[in-house]
Every structure is written in C-alpha cells, then in structure tokens.
N, C-alpha and C. Protein backbone atom coordinates (compact mmCIF):
# COMPACT_ATOMS: atom_id res chain seq x y z
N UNK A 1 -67.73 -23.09 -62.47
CA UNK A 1 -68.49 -21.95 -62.93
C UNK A 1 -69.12 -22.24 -64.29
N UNK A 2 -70.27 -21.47 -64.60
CA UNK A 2 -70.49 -21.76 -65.45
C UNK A 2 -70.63 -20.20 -66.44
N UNK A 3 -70.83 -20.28 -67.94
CA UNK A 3 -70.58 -18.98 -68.96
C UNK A 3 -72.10 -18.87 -69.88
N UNK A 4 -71.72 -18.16 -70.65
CA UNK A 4 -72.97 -17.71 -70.95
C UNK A 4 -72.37 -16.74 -72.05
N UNK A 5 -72.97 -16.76 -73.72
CA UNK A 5 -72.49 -15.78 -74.51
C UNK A 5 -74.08 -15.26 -74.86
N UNK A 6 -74.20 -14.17 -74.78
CA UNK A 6 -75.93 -13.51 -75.58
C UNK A 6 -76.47 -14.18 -74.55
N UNK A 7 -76.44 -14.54 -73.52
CA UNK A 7 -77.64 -15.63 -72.04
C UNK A 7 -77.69 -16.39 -72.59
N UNK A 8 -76.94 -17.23 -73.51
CA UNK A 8 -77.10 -18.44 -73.75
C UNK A 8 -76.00 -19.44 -72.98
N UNK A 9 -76.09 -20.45 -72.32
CA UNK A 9 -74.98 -21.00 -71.87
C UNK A 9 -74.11 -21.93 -73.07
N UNK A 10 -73.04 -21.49 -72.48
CA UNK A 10 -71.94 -22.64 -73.62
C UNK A 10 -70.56 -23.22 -72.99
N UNK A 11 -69.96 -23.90 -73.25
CA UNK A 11 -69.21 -24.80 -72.80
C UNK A 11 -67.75 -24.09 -73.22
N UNK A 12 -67.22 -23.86 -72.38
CA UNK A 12 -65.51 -23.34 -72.93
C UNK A 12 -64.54 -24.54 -73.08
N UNK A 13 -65.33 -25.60 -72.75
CA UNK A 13 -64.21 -26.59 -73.24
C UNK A 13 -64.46 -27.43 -74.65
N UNK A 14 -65.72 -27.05 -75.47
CA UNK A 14 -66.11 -27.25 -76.66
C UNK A 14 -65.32 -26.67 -77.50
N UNK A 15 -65.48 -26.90 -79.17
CA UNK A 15 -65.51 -25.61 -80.17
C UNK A 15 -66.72 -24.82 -79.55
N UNK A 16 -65.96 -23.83 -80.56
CA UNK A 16 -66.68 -22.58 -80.69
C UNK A 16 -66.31 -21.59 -82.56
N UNK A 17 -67.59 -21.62 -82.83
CA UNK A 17 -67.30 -20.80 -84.13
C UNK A 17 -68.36 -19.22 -84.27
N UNK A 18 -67.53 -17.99 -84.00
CA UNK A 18 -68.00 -17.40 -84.15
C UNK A 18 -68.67 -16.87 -85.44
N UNK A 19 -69.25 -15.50 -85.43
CA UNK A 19 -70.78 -15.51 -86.08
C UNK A 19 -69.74 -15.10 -87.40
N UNK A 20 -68.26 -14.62 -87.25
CA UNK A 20 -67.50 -14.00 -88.79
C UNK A 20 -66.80 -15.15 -89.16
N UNK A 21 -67.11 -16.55 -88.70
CA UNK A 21 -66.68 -17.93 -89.34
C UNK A 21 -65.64 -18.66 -88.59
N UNK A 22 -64.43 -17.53 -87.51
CA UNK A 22 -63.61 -17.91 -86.94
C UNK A 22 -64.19 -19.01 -86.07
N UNK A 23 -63.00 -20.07 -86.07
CA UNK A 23 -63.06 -21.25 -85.08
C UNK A 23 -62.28 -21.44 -84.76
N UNK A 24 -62.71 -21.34 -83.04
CA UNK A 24 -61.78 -21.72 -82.05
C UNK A 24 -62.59 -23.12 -81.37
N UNK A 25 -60.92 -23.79 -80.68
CA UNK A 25 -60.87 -25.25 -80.80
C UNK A 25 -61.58 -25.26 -79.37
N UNK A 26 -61.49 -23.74 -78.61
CA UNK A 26 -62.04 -23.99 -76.77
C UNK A 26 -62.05 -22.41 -76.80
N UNK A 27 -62.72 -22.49 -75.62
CA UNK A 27 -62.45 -20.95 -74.74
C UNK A 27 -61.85 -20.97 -73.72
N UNK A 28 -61.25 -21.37 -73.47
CA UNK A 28 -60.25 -21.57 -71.86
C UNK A 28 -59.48 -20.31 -71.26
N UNK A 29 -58.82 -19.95 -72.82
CA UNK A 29 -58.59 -18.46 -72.27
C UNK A 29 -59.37 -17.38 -72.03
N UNK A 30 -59.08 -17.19 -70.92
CA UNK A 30 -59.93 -15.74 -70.26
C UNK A 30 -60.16 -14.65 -71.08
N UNK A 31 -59.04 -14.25 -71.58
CA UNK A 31 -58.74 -12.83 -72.74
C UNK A 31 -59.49 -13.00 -73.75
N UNK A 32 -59.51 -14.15 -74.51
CA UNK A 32 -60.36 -14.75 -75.66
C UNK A 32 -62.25 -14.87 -75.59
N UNK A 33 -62.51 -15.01 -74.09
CA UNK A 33 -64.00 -15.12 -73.80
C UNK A 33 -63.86 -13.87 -73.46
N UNK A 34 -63.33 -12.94 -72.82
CA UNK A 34 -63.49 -11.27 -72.69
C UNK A 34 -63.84 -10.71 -74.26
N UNK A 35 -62.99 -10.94 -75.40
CA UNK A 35 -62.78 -10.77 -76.31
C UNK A 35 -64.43 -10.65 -77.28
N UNK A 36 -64.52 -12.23 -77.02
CA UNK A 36 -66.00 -12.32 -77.33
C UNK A 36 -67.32 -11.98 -77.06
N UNK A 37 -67.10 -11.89 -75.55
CA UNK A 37 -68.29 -11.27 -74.46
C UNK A 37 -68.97 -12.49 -74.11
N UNK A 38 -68.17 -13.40 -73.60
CA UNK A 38 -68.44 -14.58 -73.07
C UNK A 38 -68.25 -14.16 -71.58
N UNK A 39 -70.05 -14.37 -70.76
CA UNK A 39 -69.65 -13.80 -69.18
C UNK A 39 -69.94 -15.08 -68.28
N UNK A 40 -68.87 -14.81 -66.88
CA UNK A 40 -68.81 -15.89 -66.15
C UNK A 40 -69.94 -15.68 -65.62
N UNK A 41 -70.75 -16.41 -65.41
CA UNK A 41 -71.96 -16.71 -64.48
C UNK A 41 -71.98 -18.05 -63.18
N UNK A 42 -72.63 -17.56 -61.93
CA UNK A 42 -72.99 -18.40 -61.04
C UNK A 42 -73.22 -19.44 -61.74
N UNK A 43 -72.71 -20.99 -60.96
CA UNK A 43 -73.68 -22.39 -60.77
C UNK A 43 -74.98 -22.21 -60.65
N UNK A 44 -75.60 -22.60 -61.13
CA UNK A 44 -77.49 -22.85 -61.02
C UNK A 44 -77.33 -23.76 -59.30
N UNK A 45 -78.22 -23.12 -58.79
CA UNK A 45 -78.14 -23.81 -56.90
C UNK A 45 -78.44 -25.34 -57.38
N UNK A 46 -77.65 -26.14 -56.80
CA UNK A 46 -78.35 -27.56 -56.77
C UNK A 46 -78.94 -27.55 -55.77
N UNK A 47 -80.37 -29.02 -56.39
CA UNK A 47 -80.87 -29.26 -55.75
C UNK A 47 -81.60 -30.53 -55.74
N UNK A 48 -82.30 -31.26 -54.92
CA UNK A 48 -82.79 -32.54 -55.11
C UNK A 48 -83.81 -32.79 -56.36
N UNK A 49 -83.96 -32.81 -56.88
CA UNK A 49 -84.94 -32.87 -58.43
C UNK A 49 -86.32 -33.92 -57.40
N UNK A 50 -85.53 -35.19 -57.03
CA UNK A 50 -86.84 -36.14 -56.60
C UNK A 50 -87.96 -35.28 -55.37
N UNK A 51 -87.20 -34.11 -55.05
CA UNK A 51 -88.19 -33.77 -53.85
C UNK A 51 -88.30 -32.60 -53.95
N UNK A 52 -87.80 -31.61 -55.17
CA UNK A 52 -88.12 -30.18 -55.41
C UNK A 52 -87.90 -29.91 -57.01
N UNK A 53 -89.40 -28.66 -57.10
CA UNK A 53 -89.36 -28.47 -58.64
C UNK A 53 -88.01 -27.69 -58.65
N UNK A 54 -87.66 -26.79 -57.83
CA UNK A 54 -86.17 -26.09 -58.07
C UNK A 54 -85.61 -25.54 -56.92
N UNK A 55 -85.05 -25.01 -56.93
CA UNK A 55 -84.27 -24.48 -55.52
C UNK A 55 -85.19 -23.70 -54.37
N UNK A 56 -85.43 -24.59 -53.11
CA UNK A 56 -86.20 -23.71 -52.22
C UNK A 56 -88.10 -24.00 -52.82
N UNK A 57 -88.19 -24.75 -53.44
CA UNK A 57 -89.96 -24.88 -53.92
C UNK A 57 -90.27 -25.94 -54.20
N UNK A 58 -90.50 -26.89 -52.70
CA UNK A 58 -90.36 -28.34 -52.73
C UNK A 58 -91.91 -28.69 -53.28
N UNK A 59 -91.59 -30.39 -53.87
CA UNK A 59 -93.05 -30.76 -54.23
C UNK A 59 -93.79 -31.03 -53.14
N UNK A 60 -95.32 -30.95 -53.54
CA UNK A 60 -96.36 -31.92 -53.08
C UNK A 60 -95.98 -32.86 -51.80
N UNK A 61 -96.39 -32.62 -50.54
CA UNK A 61 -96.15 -33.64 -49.79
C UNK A 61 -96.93 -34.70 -49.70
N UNK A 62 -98.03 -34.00 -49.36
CA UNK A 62 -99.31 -35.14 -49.53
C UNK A 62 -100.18 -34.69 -50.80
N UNK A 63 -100.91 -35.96 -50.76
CA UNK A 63 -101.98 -36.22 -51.97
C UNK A 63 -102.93 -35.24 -51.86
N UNK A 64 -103.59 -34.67 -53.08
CA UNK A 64 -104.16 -33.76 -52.83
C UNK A 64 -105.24 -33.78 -53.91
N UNK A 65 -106.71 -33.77 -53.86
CA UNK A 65 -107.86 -33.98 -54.70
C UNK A 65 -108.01 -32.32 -54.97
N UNK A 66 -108.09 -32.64 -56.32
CA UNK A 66 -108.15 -31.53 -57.45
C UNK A 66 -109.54 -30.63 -57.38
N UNK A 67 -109.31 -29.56 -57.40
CA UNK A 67 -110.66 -28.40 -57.98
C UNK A 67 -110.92 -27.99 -59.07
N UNK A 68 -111.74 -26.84 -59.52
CA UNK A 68 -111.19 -25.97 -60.44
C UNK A 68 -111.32 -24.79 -59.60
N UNK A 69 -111.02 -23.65 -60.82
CA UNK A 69 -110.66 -22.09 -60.01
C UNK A 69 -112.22 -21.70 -59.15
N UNK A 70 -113.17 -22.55 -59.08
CA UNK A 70 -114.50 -22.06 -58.58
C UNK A 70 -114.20 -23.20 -56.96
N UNK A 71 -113.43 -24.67 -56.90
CA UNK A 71 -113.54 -24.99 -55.71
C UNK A 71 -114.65 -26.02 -56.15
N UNK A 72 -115.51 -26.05 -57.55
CA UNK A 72 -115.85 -27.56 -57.95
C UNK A 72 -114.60 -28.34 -58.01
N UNK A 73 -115.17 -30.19 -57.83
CA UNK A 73 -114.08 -31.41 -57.38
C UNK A 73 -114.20 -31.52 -59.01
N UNK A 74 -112.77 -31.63 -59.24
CA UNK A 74 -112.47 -31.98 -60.77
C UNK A 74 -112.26 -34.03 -60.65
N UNK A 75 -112.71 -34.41 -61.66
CA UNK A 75 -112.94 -36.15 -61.97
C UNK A 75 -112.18 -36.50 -62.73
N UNK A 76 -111.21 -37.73 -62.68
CA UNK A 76 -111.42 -38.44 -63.73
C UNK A 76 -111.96 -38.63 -65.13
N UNK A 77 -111.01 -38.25 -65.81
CA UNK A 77 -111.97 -38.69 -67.41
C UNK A 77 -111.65 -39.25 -68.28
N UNK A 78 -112.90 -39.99 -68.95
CA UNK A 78 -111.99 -41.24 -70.02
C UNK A 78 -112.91 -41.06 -71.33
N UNK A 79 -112.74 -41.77 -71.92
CA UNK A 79 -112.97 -40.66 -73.47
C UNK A 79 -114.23 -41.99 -73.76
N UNK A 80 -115.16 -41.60 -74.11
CA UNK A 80 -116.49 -42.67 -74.68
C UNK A 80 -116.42 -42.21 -75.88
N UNK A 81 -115.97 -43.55 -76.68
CA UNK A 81 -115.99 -43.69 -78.34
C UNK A 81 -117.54 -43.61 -78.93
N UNK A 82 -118.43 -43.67 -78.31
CA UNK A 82 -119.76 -42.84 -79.01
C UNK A 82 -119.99 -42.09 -79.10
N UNK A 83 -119.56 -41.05 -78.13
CA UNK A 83 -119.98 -39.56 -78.03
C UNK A 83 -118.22 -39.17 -78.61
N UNK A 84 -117.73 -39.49 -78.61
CA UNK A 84 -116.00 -38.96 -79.34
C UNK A 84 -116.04 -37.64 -78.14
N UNK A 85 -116.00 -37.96 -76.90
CA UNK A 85 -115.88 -36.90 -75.94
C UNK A 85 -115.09 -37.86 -75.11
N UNK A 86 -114.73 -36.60 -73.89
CA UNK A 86 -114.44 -37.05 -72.80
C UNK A 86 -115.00 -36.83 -71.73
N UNK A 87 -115.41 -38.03 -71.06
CA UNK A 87 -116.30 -37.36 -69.69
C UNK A 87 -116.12 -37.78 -68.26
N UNK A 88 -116.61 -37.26 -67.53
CA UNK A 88 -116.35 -37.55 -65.91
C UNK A 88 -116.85 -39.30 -65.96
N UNK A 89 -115.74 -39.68 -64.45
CA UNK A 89 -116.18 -40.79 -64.21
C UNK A 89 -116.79 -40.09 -62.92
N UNK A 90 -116.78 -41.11 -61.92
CA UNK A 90 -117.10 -41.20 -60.44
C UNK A 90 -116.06 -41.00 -59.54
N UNK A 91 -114.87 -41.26 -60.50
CA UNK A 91 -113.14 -40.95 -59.23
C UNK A 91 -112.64 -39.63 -59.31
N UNK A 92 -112.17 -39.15 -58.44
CA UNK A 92 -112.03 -37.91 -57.75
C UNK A 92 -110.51 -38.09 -58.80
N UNK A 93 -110.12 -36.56 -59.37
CA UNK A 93 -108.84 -36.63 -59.60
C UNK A 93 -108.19 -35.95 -58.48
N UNK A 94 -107.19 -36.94 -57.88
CA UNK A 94 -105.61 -36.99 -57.10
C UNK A 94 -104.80 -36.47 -57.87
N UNK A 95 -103.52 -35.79 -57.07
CA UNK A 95 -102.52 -35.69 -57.56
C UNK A 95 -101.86 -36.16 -56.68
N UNK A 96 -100.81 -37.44 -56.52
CA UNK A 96 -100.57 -37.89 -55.21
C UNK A 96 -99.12 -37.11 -54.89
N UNK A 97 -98.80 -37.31 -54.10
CA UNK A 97 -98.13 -36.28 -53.02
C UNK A 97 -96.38 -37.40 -52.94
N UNK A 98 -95.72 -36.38 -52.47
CA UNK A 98 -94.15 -37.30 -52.35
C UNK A 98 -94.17 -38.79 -51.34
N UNK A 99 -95.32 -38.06 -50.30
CA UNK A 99 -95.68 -39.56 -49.55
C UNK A 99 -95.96 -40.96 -50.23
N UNK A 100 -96.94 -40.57 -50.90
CA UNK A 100 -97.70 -41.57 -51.69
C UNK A 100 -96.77 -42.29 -53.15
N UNK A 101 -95.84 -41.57 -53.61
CA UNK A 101 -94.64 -41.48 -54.16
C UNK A 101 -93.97 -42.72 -53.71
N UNK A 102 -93.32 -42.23 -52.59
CA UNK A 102 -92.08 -42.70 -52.21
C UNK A 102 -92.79 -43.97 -51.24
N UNK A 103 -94.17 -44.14 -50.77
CA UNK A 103 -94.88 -45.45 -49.96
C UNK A 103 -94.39 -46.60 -51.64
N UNK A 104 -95.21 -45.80 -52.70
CA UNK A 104 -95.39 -47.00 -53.90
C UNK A 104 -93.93 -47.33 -54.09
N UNK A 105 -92.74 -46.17 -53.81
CA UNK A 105 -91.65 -46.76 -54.29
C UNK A 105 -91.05 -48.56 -53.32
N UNK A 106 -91.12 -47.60 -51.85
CA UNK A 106 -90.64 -48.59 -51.24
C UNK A 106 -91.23 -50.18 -51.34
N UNK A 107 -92.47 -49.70 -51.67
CA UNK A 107 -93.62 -51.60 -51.98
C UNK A 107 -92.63 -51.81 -53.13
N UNK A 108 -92.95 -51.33 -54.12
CA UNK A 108 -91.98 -52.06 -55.37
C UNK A 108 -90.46 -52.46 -55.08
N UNK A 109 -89.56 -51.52 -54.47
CA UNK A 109 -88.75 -52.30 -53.88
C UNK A 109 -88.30 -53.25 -53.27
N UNK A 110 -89.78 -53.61 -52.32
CA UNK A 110 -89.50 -54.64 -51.40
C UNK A 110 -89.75 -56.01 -52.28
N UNK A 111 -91.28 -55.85 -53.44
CA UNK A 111 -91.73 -56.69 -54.04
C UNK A 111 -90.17 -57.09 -55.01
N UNK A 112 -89.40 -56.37 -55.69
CA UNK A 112 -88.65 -57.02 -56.22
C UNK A 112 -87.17 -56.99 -55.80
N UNK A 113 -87.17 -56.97 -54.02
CA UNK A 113 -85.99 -58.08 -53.39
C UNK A 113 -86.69 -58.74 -52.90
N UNK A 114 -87.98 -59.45 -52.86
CA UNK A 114 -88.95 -60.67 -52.90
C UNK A 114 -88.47 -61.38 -53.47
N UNK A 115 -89.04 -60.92 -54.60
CA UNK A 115 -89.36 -61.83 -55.82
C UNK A 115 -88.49 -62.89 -56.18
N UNK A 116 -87.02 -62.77 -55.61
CA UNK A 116 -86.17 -63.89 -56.36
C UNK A 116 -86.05 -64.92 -55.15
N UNK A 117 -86.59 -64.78 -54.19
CA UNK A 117 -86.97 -65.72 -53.11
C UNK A 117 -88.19 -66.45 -53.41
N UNK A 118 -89.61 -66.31 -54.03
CA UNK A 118 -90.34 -66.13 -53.48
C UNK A 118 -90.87 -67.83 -53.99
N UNK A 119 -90.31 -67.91 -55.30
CA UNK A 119 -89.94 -69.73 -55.41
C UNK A 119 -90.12 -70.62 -54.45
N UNK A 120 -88.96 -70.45 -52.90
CA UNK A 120 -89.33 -71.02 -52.04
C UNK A 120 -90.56 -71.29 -51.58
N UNK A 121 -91.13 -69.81 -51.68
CA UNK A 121 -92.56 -70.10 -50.69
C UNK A 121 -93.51 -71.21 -51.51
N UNK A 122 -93.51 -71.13 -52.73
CA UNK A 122 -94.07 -71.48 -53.71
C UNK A 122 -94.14 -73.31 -53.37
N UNK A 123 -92.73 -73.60 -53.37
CA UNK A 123 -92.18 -75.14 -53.40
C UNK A 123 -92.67 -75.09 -52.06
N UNK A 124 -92.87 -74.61 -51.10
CA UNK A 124 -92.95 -75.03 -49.63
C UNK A 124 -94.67 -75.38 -49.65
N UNK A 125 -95.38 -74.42 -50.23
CA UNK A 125 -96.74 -74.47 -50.57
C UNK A 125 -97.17 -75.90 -51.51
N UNK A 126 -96.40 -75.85 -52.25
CA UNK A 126 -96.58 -77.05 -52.91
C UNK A 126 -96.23 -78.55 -53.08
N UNK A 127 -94.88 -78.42 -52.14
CA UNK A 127 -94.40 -79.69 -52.31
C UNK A 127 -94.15 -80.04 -50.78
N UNK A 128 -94.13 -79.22 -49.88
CA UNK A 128 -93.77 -79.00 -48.54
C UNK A 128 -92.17 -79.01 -47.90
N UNK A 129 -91.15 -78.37 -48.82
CA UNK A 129 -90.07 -78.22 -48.85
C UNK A 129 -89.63 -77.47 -47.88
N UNK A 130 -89.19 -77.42 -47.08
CA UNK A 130 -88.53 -76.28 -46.03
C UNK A 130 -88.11 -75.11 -46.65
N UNK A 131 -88.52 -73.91 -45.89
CA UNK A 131 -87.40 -72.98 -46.57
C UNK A 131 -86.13 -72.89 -46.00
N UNK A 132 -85.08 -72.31 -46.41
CA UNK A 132 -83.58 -72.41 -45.80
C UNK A 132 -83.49 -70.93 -44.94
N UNK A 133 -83.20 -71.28 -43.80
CA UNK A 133 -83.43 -70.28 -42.32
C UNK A 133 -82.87 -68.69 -43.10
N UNK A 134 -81.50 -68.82 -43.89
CA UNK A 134 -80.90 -67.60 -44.36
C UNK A 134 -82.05 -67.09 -45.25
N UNK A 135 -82.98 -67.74 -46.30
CA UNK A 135 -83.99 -67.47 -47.19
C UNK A 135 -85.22 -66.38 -46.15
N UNK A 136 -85.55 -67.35 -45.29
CA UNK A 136 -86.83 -66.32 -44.30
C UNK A 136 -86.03 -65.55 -43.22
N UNK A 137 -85.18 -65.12 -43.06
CA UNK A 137 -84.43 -64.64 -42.47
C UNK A 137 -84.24 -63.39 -43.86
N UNK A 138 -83.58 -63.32 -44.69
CA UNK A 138 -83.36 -62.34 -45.45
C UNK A 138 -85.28 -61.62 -45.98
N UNK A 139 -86.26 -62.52 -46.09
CA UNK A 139 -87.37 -62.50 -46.30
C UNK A 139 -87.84 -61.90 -45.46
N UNK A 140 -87.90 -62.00 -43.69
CA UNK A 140 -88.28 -61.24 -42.60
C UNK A 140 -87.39 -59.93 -42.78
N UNK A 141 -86.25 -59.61 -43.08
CA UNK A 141 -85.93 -58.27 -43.13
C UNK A 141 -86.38 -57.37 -44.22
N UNK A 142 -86.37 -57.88 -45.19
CA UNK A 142 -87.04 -56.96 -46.38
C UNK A 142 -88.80 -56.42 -45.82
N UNK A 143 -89.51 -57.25 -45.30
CA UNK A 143 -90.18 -57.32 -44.81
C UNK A 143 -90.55 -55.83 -43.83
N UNK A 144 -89.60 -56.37 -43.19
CA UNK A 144 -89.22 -55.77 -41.53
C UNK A 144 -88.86 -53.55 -42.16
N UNK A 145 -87.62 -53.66 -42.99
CA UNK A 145 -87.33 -52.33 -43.45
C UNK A 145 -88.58 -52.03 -44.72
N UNK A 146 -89.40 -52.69 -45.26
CA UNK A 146 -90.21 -51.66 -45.78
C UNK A 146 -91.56 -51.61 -44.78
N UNK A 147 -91.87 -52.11 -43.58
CA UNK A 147 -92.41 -51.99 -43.01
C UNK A 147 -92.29 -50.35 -42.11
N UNK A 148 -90.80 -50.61 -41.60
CA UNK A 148 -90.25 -49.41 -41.03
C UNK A 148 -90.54 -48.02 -41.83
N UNK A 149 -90.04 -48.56 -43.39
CA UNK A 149 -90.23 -46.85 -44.17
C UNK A 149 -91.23 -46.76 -44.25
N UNK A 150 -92.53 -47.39 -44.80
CA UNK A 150 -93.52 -46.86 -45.06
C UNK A 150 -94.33 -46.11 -43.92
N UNK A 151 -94.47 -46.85 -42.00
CA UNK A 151 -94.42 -45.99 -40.97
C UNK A 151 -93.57 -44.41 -41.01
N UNK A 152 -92.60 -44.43 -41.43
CA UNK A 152 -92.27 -43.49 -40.58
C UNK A 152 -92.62 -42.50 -42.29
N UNK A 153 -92.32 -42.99 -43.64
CA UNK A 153 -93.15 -42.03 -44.75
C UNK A 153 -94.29 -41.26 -43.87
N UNK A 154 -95.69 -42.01 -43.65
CA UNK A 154 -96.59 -41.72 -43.74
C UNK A 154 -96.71 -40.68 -42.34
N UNK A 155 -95.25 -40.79 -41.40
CA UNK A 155 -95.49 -40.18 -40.27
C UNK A 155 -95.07 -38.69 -40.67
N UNK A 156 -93.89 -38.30 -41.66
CA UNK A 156 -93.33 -36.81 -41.61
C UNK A 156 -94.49 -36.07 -42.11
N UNK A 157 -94.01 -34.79 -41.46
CA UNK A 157 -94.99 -33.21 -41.64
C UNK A 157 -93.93 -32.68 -42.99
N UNK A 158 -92.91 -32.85 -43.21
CA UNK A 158 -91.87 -31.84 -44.18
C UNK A 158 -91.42 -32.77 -45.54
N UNK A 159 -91.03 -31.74 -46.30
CA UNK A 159 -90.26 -32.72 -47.17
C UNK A 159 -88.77 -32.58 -46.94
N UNK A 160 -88.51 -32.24 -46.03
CA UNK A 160 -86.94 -32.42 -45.39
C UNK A 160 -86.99 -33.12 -44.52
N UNK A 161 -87.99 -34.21 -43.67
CA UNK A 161 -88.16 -34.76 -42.93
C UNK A 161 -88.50 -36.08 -44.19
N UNK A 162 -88.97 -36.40 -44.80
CA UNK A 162 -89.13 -37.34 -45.67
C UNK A 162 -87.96 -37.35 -46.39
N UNK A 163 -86.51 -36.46 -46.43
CA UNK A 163 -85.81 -36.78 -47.13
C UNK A 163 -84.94 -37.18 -46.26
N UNK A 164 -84.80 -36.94 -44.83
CA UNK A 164 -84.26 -37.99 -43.61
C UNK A 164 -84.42 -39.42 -43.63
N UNK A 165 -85.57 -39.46 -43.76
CA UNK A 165 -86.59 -40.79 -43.67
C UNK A 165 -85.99 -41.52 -45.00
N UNK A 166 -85.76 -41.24 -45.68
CA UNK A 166 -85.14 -41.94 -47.60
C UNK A 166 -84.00 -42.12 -47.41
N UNK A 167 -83.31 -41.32 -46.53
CA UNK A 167 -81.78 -41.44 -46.48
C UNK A 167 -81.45 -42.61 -45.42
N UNK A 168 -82.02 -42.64 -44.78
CA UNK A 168 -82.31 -44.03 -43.67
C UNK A 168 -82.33 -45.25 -44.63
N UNK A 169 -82.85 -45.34 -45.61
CA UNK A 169 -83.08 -46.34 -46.04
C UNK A 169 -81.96 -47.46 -46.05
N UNK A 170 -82.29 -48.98 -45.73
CA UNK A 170 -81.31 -50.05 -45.55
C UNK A 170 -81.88 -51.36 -45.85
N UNK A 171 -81.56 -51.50 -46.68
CA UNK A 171 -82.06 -52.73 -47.57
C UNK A 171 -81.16 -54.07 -47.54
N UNK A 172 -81.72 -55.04 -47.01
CA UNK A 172 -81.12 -56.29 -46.52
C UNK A 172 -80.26 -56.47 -48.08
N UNK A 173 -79.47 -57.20 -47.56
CA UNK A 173 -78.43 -57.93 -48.79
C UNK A 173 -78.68 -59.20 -49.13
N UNK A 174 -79.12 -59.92 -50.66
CA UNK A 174 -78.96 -61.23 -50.16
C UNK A 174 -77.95 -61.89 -50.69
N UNK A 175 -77.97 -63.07 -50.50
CA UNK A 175 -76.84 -63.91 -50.60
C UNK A 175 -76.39 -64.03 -51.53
C-alpha cells in the first residue's frame, strides 16, 4: 500500500519530522499515522511504461504524419543561421509508432549479437578463411529470429498483440 500526508506521498519506513519539529525515526505504527493524518491510499495500477502512457491509454501503434489543428501537413524544421529562424524542410514530420519502435529495436539487437562474429566474415572475405559451422550457424539464427519479429511486428493490429509478439522474443545464445 501506499500513504499519503496533505496528497503528498511519503514513505512510513523513512524519518519523518513533523511541522512542530517532532521526529519520528518511521511511521509503521498505525495509531501514530492516524495521529498525524497520514491516509492509506491504493497502489497506482501498474503498468507497461514501454507500451502505455498510463493505465488503460496505450501508445501510438503505428507511425503517424503530423498536422496542425487546420489538417495542414506539419514539416520538419531546421534552423538557417542567416535568417536566425527556423524553417520547413521537404520531410513530412512522423511521429513513429510502437511498430516502428520496436522494428528499430529488434535491427539493433540483431546488429549487436552480429557484431562480435562479424570478424569472421571479414577474414573469410579477405583472406579466404572458413567460417566455423557453430559461427554461421549461431549467425543464421540471429538472422532467422529478427527476421521472424520484425514479420510478425509489422503484422499486429493491437498493442496487446505487439506485446505477445515481444514476449516471444528468443535470441540465439552464443558460445
């Protein structure tokens, strides 16, 4: 549970010094937070932070190109040091969506359980070294599972269906 003195929340397992100087070492006792007018209050609902601004009011699924309140396409803008303004480019401002999110996450993921392989390819390119079967073998699966997520990302309608799809996630081990 959580407390609350004046709607402010506070910790009963802290000090506490009230406003006539007294200090107490906790509030643990019940009688003592009655005393004060320290009230028990509900848990705040948890909830996923990566896929909702708060309880029940999920983000952005897909990407979505910006207006203003008239339904003109709002742009891109970058500031020109002659005019000390800022002005439109030619690119549409995006706000990208949990899809587009969680596609860039899984690339970066895959790129860096690559990356400490990727030497091989390098020496094989260059010197004509074999790679070692466990190396493209762990290389085809990383491969293989961000192939899988980013399909089935780009396939959900929900963001409870994209949070299925994340929870799936299985990322080769390497050696």
């Amino acid at each position: 549970m959580a407390y609350t003195l004046n709607n402010t929340p506070i910790s009963i397992d802290r000090h506490y010094t009230a406003p006539d100087g007294t200090r107490y070492p906790h509030l643990r006792d019940a009688a003592l937070r009655e005393s004060l007018g320290v009230v028990e209050v509900a848990d705040p609902e948890s909830y996923d932070q990566r896929f909702f601004w708060s309880p029940n009011n999920p983000k952005l699924l897909n990407d979505r190109e910006e207006s203003d309140e008239n339904g003109n396409p709002l742009y891109v803008q970058e500031y020109n040091p002659l005019t000390e303004t800022m002005q439109n480019t030619t690119k549409r401002l995006v706000t990208k969506g949990l899809k587009s999110q969680w596609t860039a996450q899984v690339k970066a993921t895959a790129g860096s359980l690559l990356a400490g392989t990727d030497w091989y390819i390098i020496r094989k390119a260059e010197r004509n070294i074999d790679i070692p079967e466990s190396v493209q073998s762990y290389r085809t699966a990383v491969v293989t599972e961000a192939n899988r997520l980013e399909t089935a990302i780009a396939g959900v309608t929900s963001v409870e269906q994209l949070i299925d799809t994340v929870n799936t996630m299985n990322w080769p081990k390497g050696d």
